[in-house]
Protein backbone atom coordinates (compact mmCIF):
# COMPACT_ATOMS: atom_id res chain seq x y z
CA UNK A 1 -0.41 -25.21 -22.80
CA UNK A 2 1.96 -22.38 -23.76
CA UNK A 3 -0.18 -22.09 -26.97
CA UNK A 4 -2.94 -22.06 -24.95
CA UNK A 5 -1.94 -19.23 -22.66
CA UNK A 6 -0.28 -17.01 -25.08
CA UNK A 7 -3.95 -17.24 -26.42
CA UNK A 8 -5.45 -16.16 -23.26
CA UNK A 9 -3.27 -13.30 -22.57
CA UNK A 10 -3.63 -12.10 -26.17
CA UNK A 11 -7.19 -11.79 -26.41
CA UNK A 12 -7.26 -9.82 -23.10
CA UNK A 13 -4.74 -7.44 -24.02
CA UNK A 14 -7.27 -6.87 -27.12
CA UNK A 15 -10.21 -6.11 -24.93
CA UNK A 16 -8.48 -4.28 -22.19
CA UNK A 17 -5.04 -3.06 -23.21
CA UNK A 18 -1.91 -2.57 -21.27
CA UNK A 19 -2.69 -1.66 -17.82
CA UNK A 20 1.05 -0.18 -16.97
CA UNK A 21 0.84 -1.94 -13.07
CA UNK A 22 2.07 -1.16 -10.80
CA UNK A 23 1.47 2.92 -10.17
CA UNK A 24 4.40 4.27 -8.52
CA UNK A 25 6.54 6.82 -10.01
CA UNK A 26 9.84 5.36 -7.95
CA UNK A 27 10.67 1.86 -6.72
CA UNK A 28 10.00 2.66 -2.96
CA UNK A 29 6.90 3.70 -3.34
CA UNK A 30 6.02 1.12 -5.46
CA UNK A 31 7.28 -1.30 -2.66
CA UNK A 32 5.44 1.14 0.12
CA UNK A 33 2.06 0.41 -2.31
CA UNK A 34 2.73 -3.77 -2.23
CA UNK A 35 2.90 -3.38 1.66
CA UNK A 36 0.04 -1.27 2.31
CA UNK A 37 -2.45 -2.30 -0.19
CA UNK A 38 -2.75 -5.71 2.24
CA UNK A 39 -6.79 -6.17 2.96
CA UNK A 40 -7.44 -2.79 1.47
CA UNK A 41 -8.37 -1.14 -1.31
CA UNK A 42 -6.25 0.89 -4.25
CA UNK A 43 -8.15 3.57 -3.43
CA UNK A 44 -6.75 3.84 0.41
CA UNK A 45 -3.60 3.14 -0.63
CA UNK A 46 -3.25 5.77 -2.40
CA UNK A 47 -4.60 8.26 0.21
CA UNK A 48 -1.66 6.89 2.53
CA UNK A 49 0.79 7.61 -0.15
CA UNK A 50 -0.16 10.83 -0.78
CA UNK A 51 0.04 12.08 2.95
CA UNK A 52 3.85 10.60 2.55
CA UNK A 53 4.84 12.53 -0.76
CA UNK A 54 2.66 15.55 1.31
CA UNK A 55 5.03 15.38 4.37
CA UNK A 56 8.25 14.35 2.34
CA UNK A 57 8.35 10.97 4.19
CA UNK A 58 8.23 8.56 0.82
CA UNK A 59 12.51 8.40 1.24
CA UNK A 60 14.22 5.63 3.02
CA UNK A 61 15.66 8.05 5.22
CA UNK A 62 12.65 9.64 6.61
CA UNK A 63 10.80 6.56 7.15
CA UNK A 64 13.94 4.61 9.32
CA UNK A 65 13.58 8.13 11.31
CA UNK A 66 9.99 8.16 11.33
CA UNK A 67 8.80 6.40 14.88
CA UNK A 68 6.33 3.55 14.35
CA UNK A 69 3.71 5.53 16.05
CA UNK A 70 4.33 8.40 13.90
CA UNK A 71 4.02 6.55 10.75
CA UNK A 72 1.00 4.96 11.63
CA UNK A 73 -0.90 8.14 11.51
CA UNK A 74 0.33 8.89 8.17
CA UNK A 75 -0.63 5.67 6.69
CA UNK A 76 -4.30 5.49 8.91
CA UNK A 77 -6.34 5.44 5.37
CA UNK A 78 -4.49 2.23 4.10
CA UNK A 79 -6.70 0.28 7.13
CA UNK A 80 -5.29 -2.17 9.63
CA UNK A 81 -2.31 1.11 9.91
CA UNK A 82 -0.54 -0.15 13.14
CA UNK A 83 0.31 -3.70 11.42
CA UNK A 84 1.31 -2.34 8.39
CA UNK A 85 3.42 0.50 10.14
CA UNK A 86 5.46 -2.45 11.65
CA UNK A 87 5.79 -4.11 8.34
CA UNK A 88 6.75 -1.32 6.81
CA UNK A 89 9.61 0.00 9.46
CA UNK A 90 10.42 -3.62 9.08
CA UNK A 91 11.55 -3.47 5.45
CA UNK A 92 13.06 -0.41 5.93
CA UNK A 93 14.94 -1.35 8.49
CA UNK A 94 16.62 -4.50 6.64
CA UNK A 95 16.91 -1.70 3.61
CA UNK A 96 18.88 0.97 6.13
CA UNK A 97 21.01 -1.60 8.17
CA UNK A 98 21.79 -4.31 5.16
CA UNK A 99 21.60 -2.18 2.42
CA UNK A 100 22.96 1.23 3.39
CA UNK A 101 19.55 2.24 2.25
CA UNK A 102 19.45 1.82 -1.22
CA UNK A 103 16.89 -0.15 -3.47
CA UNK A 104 19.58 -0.52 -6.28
CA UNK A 105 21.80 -2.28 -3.94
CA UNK A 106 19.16 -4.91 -3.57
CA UNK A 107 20.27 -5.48 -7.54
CA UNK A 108 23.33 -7.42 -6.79
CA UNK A 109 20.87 -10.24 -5.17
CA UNK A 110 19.76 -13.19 -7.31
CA UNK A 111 16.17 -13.28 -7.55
CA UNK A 112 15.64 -16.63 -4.92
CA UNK A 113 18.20 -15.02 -2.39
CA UNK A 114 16.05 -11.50 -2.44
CA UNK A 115 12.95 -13.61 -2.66
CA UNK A 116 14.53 -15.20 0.55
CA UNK A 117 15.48 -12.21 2.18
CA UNK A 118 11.76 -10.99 1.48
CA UNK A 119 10.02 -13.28 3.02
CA UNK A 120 12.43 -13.14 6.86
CA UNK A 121 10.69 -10.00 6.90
CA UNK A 122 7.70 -10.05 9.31
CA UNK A 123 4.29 -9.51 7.68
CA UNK A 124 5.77 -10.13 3.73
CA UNK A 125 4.22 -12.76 2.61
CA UNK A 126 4.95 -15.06 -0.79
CA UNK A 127 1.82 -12.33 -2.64
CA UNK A 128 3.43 -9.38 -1.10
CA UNK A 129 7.01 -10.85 -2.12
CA UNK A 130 6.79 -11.44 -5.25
CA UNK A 131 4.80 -7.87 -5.97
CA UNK A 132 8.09 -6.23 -4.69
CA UNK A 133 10.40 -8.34 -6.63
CA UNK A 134 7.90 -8.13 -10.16
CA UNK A 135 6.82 -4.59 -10.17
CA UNK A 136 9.35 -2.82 -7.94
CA UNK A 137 12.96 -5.01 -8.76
CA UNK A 138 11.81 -6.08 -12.36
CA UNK A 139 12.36 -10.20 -11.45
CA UNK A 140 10.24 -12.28 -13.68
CA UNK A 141 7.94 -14.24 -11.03
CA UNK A 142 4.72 -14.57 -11.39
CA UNK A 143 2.55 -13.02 -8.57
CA UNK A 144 -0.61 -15.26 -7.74
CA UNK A 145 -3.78 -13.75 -5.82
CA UNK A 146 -7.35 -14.87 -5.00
CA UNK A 147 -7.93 -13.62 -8.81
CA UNK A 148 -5.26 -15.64 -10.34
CA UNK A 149 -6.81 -18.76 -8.82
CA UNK A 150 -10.56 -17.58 -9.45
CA UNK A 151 -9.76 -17.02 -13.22
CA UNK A 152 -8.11 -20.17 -13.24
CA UNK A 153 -10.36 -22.62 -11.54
CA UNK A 154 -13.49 -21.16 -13.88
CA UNK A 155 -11.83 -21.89 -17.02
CA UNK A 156 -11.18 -25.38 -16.10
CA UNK A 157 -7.19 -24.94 -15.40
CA UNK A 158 -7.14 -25.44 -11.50
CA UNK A 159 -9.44 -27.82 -9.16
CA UNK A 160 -8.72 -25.37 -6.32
CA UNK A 161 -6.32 -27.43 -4.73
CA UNK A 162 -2.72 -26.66 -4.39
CA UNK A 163 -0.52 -24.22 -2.66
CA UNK A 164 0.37 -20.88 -3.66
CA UNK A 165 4.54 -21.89 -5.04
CA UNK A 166 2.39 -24.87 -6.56
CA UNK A 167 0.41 -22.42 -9.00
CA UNK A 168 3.22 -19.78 -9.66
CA UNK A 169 5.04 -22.85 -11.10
CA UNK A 170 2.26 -23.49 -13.33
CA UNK A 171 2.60 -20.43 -15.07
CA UNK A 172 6.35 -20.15 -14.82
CA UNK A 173 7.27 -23.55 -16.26
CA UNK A 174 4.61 -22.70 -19.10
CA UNK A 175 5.37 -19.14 -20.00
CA UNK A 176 8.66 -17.66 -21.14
CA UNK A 177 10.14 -16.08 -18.32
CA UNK A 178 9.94 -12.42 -18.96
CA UNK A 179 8.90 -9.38 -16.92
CA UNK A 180 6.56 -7.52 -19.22
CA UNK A 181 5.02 -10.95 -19.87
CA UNK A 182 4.72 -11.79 -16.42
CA UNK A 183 3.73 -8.43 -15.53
CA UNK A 184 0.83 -7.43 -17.86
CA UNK A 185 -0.79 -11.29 -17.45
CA UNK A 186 -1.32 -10.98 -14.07
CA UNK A 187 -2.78 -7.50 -14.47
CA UNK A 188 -4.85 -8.49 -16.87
CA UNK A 189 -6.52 -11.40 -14.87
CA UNK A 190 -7.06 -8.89 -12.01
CA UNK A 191 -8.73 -6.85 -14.81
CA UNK A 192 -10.80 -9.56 -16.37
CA UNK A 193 -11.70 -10.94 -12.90
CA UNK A 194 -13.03 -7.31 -11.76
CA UNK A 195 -15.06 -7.11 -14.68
CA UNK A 196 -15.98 -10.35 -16.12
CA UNK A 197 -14.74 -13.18 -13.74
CA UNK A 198 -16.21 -12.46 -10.89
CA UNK A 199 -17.59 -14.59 -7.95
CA UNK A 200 -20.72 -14.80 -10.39
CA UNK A 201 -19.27 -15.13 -13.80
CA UNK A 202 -20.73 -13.18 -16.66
CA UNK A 203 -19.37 -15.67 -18.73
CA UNK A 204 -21.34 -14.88 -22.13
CA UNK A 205 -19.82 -10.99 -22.09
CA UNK A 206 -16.88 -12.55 -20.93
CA UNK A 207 -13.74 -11.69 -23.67
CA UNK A 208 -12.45 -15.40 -23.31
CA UNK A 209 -15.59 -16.62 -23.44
CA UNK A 210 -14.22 -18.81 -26.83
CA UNK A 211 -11.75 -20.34 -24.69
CA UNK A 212 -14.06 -21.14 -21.89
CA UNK A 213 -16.45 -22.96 -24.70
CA UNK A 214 -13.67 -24.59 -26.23
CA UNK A 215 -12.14 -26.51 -22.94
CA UNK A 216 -15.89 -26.85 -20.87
CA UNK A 217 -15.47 -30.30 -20.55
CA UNK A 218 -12.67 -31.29 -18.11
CA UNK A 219 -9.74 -29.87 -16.37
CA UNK A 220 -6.47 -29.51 -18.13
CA UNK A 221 -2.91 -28.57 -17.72
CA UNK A 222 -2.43 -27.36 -13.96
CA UNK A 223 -4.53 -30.36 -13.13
CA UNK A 224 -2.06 -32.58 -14.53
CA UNK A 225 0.95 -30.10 -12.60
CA UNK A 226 -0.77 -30.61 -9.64
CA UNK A 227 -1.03 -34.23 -9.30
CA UNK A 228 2.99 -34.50 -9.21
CA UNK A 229 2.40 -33.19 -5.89
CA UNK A 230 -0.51 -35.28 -4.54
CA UNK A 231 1.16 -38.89 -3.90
């Protein structure tokens, strides 16, 4: 399986090349991105961030200041903006009283304790998580997403089934644990998936298209994972 996936991710960092996720030219806003790119697009997001750097608001500082109200008016083009406004004053909040407001002194934390501490928060989810911890904290987890699944269920890896910790293990017990590794995969499935993978596959473009013609007949690998947790 390792072979198998070292395969995979090679051939689509041929066709698309390194897609240096996630954009964010300091860890909080990278972390501000993972929040407010929930049921939106990139595109939003980014408007949101911008009015932040505009108004000098993208500091821990000025946010824990910031009134939830005030906040959400900032962040209006990220969608849904009162929900994520709470989410976001949440993590700041743990940041500012915990933390005396400083991402690096989330460093000390193993990665299962921050993942823990993540995930008390109200409105961070496992996806939302494990985006933080990969692209803002540099942890090597691997993030899973509607793509992840979509890419892995049409190339015969996945039935579908399963939780989310259940599929993150697949990859993790199969791949090497590293960042970069762990980083540029999962872009690249959100790249192939946009492109090639998408609810109606164009399979015969597709750049794994010899690995979907070479393991057509029957499920394999995850299927197998999975089944440990069936009984």
């Amino acid at each position: 399986m390792l072979q198998r996936l070292s395969n995979i991710f090679n051939a689509l960092l041929a066709a698309f090349g390194k897609r240096h996720w996630w954009p964010g030219e300091t860890r909080l806003e990278v972390i501000v991105g993972a929040i407010l790119t929930q049921n939106t697009s990139w595109k939003n997001v980014e408007k949101a961030i911008d009015n932040l750097k505009a108004m000098n608001l993208l500091d821990v500082g000025a946010l824990h200041a910031l009134s939830m109200e005030q906040l959400a008016k900032v962040i209006r083009p990220s969608g849904f903006y009162n929900v994520k406004s709470k989410r976001l004053k949440s993590f700041v909040k743990v940041l500012h009283d915990e933390f005396s407001g400083a991402i690096s002194n989330l460093d000390v934390l193993g990665t299962a304790e921050l993942r823990k501490l993540l995930l008390r928060i109200e409105g961070i989810g496992n996806e939302t998580a494990d985006s933080i911890l990969l692209y803002a904290l540099n942890r090597p987890i691997f993030v899973v997403d509607a793509y992840t699944k979509r890419f892995l269920v049409n190339h015969g890896l996945y039935t579908g089934d399963g939780t989310y910790d259940d599929v993150q293990s697949f990859f993790m017990e199969h791949l090497p644990p590293d960042t970069y590794l762990f980083n540029e995969f999962h872009a690249l499935i959100v790249c192939l998936c946009q492109n090639y993978c998408r609810k109606v596959p164009a399979c015969a473009a597709c750049p794994l298209r010899e690995d979907l013609n070479g393991h057509k007949n029957g499920l394999s690998g995850i299927e197998n994972y999975l089944d440990r947790f069936s009984s």
